[in-house]
PDB file of N, CA and C in Angstrom:
ATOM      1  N   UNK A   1      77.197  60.379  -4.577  1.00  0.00           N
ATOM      2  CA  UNK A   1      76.686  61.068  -3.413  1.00  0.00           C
ATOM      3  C   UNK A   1      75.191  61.329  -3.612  1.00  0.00           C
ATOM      4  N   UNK A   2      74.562  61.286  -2.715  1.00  0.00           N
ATOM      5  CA  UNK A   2      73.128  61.277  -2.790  1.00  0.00           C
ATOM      6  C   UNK A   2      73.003  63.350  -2.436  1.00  0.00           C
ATOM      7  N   UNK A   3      71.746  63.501  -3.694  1.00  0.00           N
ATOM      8  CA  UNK A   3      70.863  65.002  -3.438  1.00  0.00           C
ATOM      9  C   UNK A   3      70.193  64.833  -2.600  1.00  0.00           C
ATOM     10  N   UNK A   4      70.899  66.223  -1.833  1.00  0.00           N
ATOM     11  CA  UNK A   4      69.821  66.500  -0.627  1.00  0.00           C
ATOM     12  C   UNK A   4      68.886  67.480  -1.292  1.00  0.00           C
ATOM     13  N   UNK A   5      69.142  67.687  -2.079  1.00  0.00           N
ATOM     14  CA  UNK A   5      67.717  68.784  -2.536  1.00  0.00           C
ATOM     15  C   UNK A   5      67.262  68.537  -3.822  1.00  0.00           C
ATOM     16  N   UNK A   6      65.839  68.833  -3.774  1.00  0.00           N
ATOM     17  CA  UNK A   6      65.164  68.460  -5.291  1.00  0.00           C
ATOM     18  C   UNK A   6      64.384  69.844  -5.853  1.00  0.00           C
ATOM     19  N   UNK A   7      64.505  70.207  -7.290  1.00  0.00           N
ATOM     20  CA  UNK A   7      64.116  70.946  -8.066  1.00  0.00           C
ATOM     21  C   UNK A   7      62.823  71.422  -7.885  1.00  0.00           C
ATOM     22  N   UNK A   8      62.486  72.656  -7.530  1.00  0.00           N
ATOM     23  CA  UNK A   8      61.008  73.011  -7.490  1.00  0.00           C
ATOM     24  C   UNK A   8      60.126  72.644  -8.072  1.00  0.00           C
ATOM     25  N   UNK A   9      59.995  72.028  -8.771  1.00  0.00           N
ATOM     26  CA  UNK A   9      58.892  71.219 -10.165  1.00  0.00           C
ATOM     27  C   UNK A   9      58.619  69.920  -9.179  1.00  0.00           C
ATOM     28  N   UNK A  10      59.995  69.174  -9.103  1.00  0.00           N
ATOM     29  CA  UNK A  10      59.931  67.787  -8.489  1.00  0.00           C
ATOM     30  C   UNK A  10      59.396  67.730  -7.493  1.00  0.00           C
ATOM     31  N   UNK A  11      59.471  68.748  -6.358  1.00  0.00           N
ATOM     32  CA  UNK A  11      58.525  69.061  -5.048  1.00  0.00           C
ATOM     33  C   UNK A  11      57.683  69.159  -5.070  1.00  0.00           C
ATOM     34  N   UNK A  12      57.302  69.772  -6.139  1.00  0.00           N
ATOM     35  CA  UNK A  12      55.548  70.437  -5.954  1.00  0.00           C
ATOM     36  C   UNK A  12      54.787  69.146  -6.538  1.00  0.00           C
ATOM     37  N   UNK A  13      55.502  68.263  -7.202  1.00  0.00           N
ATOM     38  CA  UNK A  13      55.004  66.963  -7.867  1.00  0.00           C
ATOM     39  C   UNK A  13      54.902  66.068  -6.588  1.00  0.00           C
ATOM     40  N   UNK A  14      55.300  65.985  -5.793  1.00  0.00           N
ATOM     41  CA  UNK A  14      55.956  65.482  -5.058  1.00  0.00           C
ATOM     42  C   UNK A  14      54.391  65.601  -3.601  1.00  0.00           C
ATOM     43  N   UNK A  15      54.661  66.585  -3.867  1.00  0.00           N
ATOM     44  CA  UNK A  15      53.353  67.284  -2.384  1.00  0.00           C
ATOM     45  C   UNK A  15      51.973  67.546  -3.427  1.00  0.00           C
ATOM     46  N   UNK A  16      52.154  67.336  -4.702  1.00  0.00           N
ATOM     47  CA  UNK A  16      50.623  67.116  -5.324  1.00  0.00           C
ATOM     48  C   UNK A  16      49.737  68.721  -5.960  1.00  0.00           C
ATOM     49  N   UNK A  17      50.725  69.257  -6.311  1.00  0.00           N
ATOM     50  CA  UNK A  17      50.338  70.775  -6.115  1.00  0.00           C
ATOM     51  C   UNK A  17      51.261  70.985  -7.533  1.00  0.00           C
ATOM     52  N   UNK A  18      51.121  72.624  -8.134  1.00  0.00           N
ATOM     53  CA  UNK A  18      51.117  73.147  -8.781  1.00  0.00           C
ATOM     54  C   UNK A  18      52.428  74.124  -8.832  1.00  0.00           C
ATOM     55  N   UNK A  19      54.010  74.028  -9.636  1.00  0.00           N
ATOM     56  CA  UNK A  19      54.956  74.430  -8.587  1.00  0.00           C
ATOM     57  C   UNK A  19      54.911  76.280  -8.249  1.00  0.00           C
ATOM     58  N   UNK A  20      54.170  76.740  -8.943  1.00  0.00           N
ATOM     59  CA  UNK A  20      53.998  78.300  -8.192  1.00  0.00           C
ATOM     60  C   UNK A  20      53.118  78.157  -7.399  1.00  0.00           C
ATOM     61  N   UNK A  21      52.029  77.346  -7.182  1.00  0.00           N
ATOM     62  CA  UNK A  21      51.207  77.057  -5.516  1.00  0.00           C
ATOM     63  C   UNK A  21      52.309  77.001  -4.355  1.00  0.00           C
ATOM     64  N   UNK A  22      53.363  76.010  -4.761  1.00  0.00           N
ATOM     65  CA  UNK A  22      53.973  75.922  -3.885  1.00  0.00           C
ATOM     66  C   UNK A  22      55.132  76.643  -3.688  1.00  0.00           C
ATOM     67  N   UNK A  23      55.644  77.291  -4.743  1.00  0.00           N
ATOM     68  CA  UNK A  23      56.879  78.736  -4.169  1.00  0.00           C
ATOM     69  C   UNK A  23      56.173  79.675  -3.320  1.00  0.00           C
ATOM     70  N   UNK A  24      55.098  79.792  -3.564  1.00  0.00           N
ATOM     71  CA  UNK A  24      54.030  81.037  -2.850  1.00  0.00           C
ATOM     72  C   UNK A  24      53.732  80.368  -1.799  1.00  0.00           C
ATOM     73  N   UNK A  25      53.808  78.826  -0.790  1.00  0.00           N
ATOM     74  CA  UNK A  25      53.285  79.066  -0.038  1.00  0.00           C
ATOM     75  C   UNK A  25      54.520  79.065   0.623  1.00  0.00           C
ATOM     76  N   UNK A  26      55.721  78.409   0.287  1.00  0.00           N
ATOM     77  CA  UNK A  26      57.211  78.388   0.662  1.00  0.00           C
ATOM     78  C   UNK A  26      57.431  79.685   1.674  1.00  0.00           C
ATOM     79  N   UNK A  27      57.076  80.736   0.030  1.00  0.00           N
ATOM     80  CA  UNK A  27      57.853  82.026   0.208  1.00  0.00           C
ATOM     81  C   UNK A  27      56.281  82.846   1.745  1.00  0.00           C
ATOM     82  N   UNK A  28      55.836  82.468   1.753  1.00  0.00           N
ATOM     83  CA  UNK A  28      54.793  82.718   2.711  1.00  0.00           C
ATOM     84  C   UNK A  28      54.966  82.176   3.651  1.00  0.00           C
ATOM     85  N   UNK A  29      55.207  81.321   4.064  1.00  0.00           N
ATOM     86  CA  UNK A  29      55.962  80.182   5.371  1.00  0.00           C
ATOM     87  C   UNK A  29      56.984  80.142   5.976  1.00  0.00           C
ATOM     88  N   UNK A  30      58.173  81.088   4.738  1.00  0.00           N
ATOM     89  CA  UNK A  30      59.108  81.266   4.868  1.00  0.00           C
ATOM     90  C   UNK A  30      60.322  79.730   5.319  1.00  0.00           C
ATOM     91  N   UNK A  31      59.729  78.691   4.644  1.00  0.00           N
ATOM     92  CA  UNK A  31      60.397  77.407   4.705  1.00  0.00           C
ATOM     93  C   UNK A  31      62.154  77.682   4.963  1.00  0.00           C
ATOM     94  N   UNK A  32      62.494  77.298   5.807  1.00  0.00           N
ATOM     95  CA  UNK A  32      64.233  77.204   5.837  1.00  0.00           C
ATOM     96  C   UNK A  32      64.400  76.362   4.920  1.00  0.00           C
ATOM     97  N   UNK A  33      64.136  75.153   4.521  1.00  0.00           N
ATOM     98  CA  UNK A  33      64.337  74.476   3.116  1.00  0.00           C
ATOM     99  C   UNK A  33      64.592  75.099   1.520  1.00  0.00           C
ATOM    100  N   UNK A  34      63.712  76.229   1.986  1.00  0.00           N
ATOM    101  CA  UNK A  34      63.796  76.511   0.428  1.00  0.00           C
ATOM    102  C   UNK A  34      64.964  77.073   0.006  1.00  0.00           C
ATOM    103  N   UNK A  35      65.486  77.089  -0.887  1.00  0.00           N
ATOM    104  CA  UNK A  35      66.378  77.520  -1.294  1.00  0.00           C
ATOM    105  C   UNK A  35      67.059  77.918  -2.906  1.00  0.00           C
ATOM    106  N   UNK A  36      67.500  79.353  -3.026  1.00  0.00           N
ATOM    107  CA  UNK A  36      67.714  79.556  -4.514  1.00  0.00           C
ATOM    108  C   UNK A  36      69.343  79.305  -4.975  1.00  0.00           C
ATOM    109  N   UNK A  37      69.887  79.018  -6.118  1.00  0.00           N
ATOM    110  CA  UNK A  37      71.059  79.187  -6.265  1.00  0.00           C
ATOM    111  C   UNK A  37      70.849  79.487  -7.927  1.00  0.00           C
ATOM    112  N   UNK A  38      71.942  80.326  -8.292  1.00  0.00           N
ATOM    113  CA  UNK A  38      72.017  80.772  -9.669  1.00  0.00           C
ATOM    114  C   UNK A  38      70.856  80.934 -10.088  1.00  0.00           C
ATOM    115  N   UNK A  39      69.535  81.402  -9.601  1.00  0.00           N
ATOM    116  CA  UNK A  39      68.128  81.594  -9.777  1.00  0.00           C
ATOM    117  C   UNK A  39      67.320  80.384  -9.993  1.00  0.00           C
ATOM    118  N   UNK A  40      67.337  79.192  -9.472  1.00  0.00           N
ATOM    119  CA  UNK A  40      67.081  78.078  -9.395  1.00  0.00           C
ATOM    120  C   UNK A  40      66.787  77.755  -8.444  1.00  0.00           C
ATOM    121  N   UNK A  41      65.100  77.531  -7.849  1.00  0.00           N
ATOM    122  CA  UNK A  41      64.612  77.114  -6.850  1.00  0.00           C
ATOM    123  C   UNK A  41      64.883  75.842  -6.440  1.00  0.00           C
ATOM    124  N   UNK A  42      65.693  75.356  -5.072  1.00  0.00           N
ATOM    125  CA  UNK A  42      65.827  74.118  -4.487  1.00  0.00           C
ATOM    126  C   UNK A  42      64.898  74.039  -3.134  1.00  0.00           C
ATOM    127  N   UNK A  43      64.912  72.561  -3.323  1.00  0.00           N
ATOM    128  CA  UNK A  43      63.820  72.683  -1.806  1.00  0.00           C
ATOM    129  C   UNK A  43      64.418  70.898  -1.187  1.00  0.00           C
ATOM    130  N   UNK A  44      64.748  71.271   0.000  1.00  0.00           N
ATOM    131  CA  UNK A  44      65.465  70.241   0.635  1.00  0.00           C
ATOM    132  C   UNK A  44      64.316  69.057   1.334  1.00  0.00           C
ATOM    133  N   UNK A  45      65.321  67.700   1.055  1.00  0.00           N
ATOM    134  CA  UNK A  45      64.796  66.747   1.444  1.00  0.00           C
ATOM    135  C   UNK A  45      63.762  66.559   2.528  1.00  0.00           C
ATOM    136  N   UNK A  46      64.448  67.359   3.788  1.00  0.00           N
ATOM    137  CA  UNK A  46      64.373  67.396   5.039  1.00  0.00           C
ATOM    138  C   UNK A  46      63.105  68.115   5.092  1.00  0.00           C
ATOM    139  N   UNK A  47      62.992  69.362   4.239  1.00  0.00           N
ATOM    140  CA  UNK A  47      61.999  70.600   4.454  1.00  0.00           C
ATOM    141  C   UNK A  47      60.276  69.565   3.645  1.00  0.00           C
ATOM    142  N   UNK A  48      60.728  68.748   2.385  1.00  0.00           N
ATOM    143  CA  UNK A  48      59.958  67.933   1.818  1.00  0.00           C
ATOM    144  C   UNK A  48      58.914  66.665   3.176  1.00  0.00           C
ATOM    145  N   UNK A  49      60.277  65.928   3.359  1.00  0.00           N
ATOM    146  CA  UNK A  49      59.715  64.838   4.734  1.00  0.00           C
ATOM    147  C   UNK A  49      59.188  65.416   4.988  1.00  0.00           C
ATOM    148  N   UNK A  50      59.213  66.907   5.780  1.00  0.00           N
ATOM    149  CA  UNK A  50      58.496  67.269   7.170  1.00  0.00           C
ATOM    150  C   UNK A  50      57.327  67.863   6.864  1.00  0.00           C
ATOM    151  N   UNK A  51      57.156  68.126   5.792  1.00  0.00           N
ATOM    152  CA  UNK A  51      55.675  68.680   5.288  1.00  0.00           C
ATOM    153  C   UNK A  51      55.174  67.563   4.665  1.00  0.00           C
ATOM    154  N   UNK A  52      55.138  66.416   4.227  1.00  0.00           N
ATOM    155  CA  UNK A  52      54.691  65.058   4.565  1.00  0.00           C
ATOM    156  C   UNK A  52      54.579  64.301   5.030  1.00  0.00           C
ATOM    157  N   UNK A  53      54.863  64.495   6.451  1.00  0.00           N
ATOM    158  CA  UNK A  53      55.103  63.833   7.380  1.00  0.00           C
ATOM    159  C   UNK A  53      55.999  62.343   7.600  1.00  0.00           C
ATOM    160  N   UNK A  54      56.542  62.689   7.441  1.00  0.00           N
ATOM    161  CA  UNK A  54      57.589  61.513   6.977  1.00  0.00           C
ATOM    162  C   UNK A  54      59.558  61.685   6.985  1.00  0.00           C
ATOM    163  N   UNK A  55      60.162  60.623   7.371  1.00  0.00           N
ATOM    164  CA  UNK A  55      61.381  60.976   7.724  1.00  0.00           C
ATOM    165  C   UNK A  55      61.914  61.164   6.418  1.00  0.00           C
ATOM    166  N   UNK A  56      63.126  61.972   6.060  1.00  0.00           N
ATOM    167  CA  UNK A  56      63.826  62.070   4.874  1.00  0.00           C
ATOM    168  C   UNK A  56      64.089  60.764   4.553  1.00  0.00           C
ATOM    169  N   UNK A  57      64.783  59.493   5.608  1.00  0.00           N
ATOM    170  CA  UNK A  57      65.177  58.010   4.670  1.00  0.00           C
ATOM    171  C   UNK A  57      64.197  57.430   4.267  1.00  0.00           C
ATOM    172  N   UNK A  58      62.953  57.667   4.569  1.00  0.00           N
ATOM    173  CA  UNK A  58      61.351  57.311   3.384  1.00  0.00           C
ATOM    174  C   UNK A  58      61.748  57.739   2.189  1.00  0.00           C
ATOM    175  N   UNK A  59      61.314  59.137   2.372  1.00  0.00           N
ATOM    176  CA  UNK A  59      61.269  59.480   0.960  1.00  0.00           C
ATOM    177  C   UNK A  59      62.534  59.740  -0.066  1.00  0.00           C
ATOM    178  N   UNK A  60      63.684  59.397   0.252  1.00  0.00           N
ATOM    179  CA  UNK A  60      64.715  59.123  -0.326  1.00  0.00           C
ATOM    180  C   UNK A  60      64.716  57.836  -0.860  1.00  0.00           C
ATOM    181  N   UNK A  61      63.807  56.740  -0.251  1.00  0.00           N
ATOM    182  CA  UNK A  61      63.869  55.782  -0.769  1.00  0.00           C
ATOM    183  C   UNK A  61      62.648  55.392  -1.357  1.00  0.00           C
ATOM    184  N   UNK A  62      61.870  56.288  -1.777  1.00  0.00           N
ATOM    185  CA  UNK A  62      60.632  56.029  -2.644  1.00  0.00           C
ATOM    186  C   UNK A  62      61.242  56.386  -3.558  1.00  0.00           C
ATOM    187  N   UNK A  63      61.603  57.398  -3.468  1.00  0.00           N
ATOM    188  CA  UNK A  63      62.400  58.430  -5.062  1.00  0.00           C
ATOM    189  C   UNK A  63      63.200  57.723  -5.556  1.00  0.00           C
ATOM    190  N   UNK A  64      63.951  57.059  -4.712  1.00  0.00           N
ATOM    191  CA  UNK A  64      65.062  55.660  -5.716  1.00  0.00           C
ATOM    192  C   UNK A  64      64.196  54.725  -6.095  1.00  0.00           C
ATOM    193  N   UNK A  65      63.047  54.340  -5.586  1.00  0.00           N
ATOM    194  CA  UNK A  65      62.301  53.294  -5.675  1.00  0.00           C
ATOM    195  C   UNK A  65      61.176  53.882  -7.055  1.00  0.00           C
ATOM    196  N   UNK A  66      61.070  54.745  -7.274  1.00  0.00           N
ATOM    197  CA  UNK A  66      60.154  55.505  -7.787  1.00  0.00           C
ATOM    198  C   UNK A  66      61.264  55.831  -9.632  1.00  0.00           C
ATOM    199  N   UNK A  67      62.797  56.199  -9.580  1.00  0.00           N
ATOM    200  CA  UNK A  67      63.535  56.459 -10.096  1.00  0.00           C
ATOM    201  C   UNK A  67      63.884  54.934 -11.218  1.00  0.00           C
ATOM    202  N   UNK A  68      64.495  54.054  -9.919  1.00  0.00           N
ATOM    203  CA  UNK A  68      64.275  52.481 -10.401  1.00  0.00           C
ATOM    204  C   UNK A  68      62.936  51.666 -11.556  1.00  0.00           C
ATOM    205  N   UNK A  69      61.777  52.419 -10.974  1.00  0.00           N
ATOM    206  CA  UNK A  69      60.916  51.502 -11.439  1.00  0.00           C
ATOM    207  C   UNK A  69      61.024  52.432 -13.247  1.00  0.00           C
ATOM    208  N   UNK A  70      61.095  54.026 -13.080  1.00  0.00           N
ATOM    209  CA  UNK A  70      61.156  54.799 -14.192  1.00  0.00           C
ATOM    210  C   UNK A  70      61.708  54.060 -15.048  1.00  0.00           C
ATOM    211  N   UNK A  71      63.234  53.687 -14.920  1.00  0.00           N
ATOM    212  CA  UNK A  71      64.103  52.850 -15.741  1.00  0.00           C
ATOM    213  C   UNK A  71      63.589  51.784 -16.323  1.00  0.00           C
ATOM    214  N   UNK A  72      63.397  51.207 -15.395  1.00  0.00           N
ATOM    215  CA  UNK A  72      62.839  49.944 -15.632  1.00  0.00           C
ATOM    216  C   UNK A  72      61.655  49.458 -16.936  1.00  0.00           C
ATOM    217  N   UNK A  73      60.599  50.700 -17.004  1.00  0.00           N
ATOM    218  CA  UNK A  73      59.344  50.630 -17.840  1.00  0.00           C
ATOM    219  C   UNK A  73      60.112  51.684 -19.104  1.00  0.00           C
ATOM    220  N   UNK A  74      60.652  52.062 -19.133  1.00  0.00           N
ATOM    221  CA  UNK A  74      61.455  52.523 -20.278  1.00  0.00           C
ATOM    222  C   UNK A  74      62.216  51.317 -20.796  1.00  0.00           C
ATOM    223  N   UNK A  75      62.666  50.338 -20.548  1.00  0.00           N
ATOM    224  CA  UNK A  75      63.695  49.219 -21.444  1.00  0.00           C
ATOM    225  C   UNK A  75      62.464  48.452 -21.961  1.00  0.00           C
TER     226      UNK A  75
END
């Protein structure tokens, strides 16, 4: 099954930023994306696309594409 949500680190990598730049501007924006569980910041696909302008099946498929190539230069 594919993650709909990626780890606060991976986001903020993701949007080019620093990941407490970006909980602070989250938590300031009040993003419906964001999201905590067991004290673990998640931040959804959907909430990611749309602040990059871009549909979630892009960037789901950079991240596989991006994931793939990882593998790849590791063997």
């Amino acid at each position: 099954m594919v993650r709909l949500t990626m780890d606060l680190t991976t986001s903020a990598q993701l949007l080019g930023v620093e990941p407490q730049s970006f909980l602070e501007y989250a938590e300031s924006e009040q993003l419906d994306g964001l999201l905590r569980f067991n004290g673990k910041w998640m931040v959804s696909v959907f909430t990611l696309a749309d602040l990059l302008g871009t549909s979630s099946d892009e960037l789901l498929e950079l991240m596989e594409k991006y994931a793939l190539d990882t593998l790849m230069d590791a063997e």
